[in-house]
Structures are given as structure tokens and as C-alpha cells.
PDB file of N, CA and C in Angstrom:
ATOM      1  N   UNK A   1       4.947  -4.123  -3.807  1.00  0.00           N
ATOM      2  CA  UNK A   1       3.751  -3.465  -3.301  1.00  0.00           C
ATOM      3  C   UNK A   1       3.081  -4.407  -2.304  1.00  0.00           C
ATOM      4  N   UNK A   2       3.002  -3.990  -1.268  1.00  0.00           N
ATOM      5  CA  UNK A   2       2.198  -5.037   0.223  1.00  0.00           C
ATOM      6  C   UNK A   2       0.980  -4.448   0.325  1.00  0.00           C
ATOM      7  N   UNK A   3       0.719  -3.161   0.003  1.00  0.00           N
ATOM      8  CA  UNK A   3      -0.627  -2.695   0.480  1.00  0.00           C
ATOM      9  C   UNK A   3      -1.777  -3.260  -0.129  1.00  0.00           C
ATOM     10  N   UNK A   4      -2.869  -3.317   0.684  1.00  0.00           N
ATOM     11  CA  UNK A   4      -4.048  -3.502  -0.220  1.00  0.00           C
ATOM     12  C   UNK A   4      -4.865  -2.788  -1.096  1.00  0.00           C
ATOM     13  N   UNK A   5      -4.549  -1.334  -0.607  1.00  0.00           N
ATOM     14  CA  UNK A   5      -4.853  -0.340  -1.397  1.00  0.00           C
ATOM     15  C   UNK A   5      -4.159  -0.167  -2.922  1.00  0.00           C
ATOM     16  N   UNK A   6      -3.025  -0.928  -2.987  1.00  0.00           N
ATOM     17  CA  UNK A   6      -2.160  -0.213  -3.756  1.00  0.00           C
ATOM     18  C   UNK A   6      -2.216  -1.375  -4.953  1.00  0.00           C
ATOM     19  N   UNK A   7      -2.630  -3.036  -4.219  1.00  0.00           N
ATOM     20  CA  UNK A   7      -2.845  -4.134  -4.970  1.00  0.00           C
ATOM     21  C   UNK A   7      -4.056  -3.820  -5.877  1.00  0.00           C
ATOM     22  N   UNK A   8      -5.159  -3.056  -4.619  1.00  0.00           N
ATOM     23  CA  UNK A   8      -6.612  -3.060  -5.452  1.00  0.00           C
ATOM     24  C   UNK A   8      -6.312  -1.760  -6.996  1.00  0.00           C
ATOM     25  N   UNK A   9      -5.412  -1.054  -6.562  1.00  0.00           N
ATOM     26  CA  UNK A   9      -5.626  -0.138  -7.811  1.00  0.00           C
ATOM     27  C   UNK A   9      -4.765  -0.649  -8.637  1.00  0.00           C
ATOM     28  N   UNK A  10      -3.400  -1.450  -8.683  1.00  0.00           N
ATOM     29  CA  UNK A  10      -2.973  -2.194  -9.612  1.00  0.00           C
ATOM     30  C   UNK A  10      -3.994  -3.462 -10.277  1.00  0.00           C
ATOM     31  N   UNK A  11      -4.639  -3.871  -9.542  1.00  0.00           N
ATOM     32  CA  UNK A  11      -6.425  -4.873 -10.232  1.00  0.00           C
ATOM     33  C   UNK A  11      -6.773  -3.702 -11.172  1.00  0.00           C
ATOM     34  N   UNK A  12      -7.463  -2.513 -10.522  1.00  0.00           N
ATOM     35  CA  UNK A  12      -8.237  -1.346 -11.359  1.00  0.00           C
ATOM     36  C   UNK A  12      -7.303  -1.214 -12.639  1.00  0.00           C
ATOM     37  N   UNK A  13      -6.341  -0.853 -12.532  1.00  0.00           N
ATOM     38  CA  UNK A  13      -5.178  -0.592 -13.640  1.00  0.00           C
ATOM     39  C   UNK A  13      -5.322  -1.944 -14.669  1.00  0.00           C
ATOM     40  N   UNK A  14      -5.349  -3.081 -14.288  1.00  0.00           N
ATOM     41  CA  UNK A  14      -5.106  -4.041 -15.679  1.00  0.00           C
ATOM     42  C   UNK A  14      -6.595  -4.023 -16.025  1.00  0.00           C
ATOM     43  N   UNK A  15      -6.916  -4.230 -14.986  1.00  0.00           N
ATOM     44  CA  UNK A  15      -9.044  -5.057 -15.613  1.00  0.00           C
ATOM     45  C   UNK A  15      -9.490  -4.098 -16.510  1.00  0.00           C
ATOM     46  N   UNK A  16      -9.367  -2.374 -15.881  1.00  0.00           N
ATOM     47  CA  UNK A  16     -10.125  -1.771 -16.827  1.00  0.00           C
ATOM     48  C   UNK A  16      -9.853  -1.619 -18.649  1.00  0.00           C
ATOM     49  N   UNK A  17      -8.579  -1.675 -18.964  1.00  0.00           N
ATOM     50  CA  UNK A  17      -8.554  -1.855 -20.400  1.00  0.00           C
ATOM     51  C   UNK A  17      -8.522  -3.059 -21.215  1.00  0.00           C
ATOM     52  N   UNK A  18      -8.628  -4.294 -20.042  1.00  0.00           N
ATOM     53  CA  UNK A  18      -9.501  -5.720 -20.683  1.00  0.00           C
ATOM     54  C   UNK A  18     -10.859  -5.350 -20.985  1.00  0.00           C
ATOM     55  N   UNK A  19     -11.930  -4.741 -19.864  1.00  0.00           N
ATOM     56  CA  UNK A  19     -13.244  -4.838 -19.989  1.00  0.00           C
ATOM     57  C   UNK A  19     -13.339  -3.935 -21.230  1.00  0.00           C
ATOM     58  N   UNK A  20     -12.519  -3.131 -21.235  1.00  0.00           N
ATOM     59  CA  UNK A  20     -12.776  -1.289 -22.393  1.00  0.00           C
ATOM     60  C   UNK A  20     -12.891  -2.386 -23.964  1.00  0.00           C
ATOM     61  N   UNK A  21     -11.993  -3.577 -23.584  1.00  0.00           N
ATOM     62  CA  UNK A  21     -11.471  -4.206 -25.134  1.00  0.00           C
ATOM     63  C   UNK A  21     -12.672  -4.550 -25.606  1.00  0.00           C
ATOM     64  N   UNK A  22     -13.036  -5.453 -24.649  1.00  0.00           N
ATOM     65  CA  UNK A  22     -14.173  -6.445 -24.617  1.00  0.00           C
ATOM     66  C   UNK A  22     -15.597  -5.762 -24.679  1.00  0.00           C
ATOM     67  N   UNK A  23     -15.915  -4.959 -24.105  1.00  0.00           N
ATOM     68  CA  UNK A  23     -17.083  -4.207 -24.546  1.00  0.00           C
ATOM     69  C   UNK A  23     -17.511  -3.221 -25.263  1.00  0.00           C
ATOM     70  N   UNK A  24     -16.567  -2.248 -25.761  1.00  0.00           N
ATOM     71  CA  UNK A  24     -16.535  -1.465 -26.914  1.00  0.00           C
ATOM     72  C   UNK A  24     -15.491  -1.787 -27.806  1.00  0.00           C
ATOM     73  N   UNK A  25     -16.034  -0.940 -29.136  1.00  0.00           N
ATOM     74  CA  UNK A  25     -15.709  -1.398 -30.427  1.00  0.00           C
ATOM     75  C   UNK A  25     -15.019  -0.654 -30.884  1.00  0.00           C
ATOM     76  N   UNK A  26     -15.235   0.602 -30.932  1.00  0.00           N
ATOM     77  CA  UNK A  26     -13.824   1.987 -31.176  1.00  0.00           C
ATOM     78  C   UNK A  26     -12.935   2.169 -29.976  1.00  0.00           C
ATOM     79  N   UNK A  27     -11.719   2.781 -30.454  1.00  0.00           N
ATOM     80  CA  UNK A  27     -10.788   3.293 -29.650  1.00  0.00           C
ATOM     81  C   UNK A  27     -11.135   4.393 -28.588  1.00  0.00           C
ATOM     82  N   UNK A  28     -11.716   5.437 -28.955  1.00  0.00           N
ATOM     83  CA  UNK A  28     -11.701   6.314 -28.220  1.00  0.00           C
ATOM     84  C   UNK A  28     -12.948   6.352 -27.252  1.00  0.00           C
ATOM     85  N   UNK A  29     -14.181   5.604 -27.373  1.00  0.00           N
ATOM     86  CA  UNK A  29     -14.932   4.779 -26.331  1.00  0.00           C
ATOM     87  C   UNK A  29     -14.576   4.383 -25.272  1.00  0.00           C
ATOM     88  N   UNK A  30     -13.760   3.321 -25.916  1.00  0.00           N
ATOM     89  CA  UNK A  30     -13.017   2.330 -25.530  1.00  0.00           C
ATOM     90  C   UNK A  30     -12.132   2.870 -24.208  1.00  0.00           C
ATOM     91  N   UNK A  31     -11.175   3.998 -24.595  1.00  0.00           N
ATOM     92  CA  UNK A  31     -10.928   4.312 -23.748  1.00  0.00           C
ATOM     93  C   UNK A  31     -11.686   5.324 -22.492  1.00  0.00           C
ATOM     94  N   UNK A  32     -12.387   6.229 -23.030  1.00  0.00           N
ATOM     95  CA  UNK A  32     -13.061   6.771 -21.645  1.00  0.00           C
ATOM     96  C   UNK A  32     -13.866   5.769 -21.131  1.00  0.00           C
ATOM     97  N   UNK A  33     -14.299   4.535 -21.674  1.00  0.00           N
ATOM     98  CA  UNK A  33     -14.854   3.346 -20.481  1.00  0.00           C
ATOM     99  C   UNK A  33     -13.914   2.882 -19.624  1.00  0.00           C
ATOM    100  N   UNK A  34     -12.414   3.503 -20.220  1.00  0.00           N
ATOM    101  CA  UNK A  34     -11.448   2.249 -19.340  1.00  0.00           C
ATOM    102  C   UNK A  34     -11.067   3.142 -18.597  1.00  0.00           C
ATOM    103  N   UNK A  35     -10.922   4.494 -18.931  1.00  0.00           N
ATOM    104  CA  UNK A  35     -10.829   5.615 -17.806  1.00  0.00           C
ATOM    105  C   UNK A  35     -11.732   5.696 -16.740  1.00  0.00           C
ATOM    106  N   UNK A  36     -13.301   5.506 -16.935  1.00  0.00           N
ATOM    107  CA  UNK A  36     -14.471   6.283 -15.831  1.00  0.00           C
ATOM    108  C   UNK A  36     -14.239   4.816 -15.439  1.00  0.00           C
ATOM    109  N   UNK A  37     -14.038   2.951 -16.194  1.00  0.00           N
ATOM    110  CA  UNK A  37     -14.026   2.125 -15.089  1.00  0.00           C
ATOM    111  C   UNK A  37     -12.885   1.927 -14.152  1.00  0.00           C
ATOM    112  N   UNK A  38     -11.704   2.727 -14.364  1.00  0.00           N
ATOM    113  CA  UNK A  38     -10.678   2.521 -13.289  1.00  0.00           C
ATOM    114  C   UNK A  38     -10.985   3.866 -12.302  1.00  0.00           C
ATOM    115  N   UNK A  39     -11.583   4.856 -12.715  1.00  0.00           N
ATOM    116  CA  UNK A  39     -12.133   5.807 -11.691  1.00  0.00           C
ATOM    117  C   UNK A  39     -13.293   5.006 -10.070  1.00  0.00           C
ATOM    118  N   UNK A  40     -14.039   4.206 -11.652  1.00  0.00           N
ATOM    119  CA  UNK A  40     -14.684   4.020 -10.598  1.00  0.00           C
ATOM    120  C   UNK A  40     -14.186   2.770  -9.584  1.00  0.00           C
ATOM    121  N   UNK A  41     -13.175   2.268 -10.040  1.00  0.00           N
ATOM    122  CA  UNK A  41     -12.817   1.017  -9.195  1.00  0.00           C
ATOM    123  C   UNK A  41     -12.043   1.391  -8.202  1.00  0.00           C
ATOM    124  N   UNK A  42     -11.048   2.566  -8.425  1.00  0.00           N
ATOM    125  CA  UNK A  42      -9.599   2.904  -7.616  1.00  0.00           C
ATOM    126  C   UNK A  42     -10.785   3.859  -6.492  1.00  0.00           C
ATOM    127  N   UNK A  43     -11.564   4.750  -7.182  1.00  0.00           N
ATOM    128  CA  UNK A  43     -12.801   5.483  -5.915  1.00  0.00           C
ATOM    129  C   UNK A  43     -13.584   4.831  -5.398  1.00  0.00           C
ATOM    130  N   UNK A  44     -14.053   3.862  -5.735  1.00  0.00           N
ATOM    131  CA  UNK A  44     -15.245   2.574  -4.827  1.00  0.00           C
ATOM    132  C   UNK A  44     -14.366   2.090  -3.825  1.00  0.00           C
ATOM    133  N   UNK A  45     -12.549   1.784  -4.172  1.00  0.00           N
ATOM    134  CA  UNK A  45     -11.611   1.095  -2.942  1.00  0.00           C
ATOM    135  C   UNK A  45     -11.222   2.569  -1.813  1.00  0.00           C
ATOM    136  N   UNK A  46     -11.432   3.013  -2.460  1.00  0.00           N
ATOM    137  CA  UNK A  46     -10.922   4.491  -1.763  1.00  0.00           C
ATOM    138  C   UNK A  46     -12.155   4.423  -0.463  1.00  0.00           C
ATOM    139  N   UNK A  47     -13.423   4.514  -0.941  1.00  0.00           N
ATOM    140  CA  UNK A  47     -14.677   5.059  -0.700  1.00  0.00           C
ATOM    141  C   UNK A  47     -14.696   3.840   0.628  1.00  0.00           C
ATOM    142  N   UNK A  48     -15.034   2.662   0.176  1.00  0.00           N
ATOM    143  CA  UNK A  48     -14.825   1.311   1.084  1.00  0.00           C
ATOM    144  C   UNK A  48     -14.020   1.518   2.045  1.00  0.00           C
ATOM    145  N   UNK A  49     -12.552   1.667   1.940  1.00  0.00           N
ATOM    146  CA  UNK A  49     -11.637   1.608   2.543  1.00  0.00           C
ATOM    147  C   UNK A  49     -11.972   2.888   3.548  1.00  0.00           C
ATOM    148  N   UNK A  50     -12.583   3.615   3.378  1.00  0.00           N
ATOM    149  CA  UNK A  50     -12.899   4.591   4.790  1.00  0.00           C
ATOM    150  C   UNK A  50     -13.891   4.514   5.511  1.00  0.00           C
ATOM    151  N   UNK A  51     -14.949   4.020   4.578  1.00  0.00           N
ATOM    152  CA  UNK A  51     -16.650   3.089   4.891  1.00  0.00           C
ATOM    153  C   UNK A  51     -15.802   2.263   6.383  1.00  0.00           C
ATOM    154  N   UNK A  52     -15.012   1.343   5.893  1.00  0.00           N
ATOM    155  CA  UNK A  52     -14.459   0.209   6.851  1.00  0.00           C
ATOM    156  C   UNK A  52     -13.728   0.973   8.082  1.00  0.00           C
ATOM    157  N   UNK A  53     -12.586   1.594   7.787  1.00  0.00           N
ATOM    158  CA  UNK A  53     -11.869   2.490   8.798  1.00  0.00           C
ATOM    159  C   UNK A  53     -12.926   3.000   9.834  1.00  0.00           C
ATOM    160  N   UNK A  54     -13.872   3.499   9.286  1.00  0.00           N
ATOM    161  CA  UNK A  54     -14.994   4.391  10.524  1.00  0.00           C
ATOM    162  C   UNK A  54     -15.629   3.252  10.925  1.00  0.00           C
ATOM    163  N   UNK A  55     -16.241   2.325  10.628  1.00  0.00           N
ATOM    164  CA  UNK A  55     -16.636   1.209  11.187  1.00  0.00           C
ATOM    165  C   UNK A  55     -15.791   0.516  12.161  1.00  0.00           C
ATOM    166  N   UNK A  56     -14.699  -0.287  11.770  1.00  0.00           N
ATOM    167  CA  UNK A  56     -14.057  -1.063  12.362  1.00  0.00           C
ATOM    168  C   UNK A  56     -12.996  -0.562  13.373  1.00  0.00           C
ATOM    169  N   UNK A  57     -12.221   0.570  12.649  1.00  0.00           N
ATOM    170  CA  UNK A  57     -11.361   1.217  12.622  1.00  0.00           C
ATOM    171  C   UNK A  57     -10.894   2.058  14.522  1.00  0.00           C
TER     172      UNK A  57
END
């Protein structure tokens, strides 16, 4: 994988079910935190990444 897009959502993919571990205490918490935080990480790079494109782009 070379892209940066594709690095940042492989980041989103591991971090979010470290943080899910680490901050909640049940399983099934646990996981919709690790779901809405890789939503929100893989859509914030998404979101950025076009923020930048129209800017720079």
C-alpha cells in the first residue's frame, strides 16, 4: 500500500480497537466506539483530503 489515503485508514483500522480496549469496559460498547472511532478517522481523512485538493489542488 503507497497511498496515503490507504496508510491513513490502515492507522484508523488498528488505533480504533486499541482506544475501544482502553476506554470502555464491555464488549459491545467497546465496539460501536471502535466502529463510530474508525468512521470518524477514515471520514475526517476523507473530509481533509478534499479540504486540501480544493485548496492546493
Amino acid at each position: 500500500m503507497t497511498s496515503h489515503l490507504g496508510m491513513m485508514i490502515l492507522f484508523a483500522a488498528l488505533v480504533s480497537p486499541v482506544f475501544a480496549a482502553l476506554h470502555r469496559d464491555d464488549l459491545s460498547s467497546g465496539r460501536a466506539f471502535a466502529v463510530k472511532l474508525f468512521a470518524s478517522l477514515a471520514g475526517g481523512a476523507l473530509v481533509l483530503s478534499w479540504v486540501l485538493y480544493l485548496i492546493f489542488g
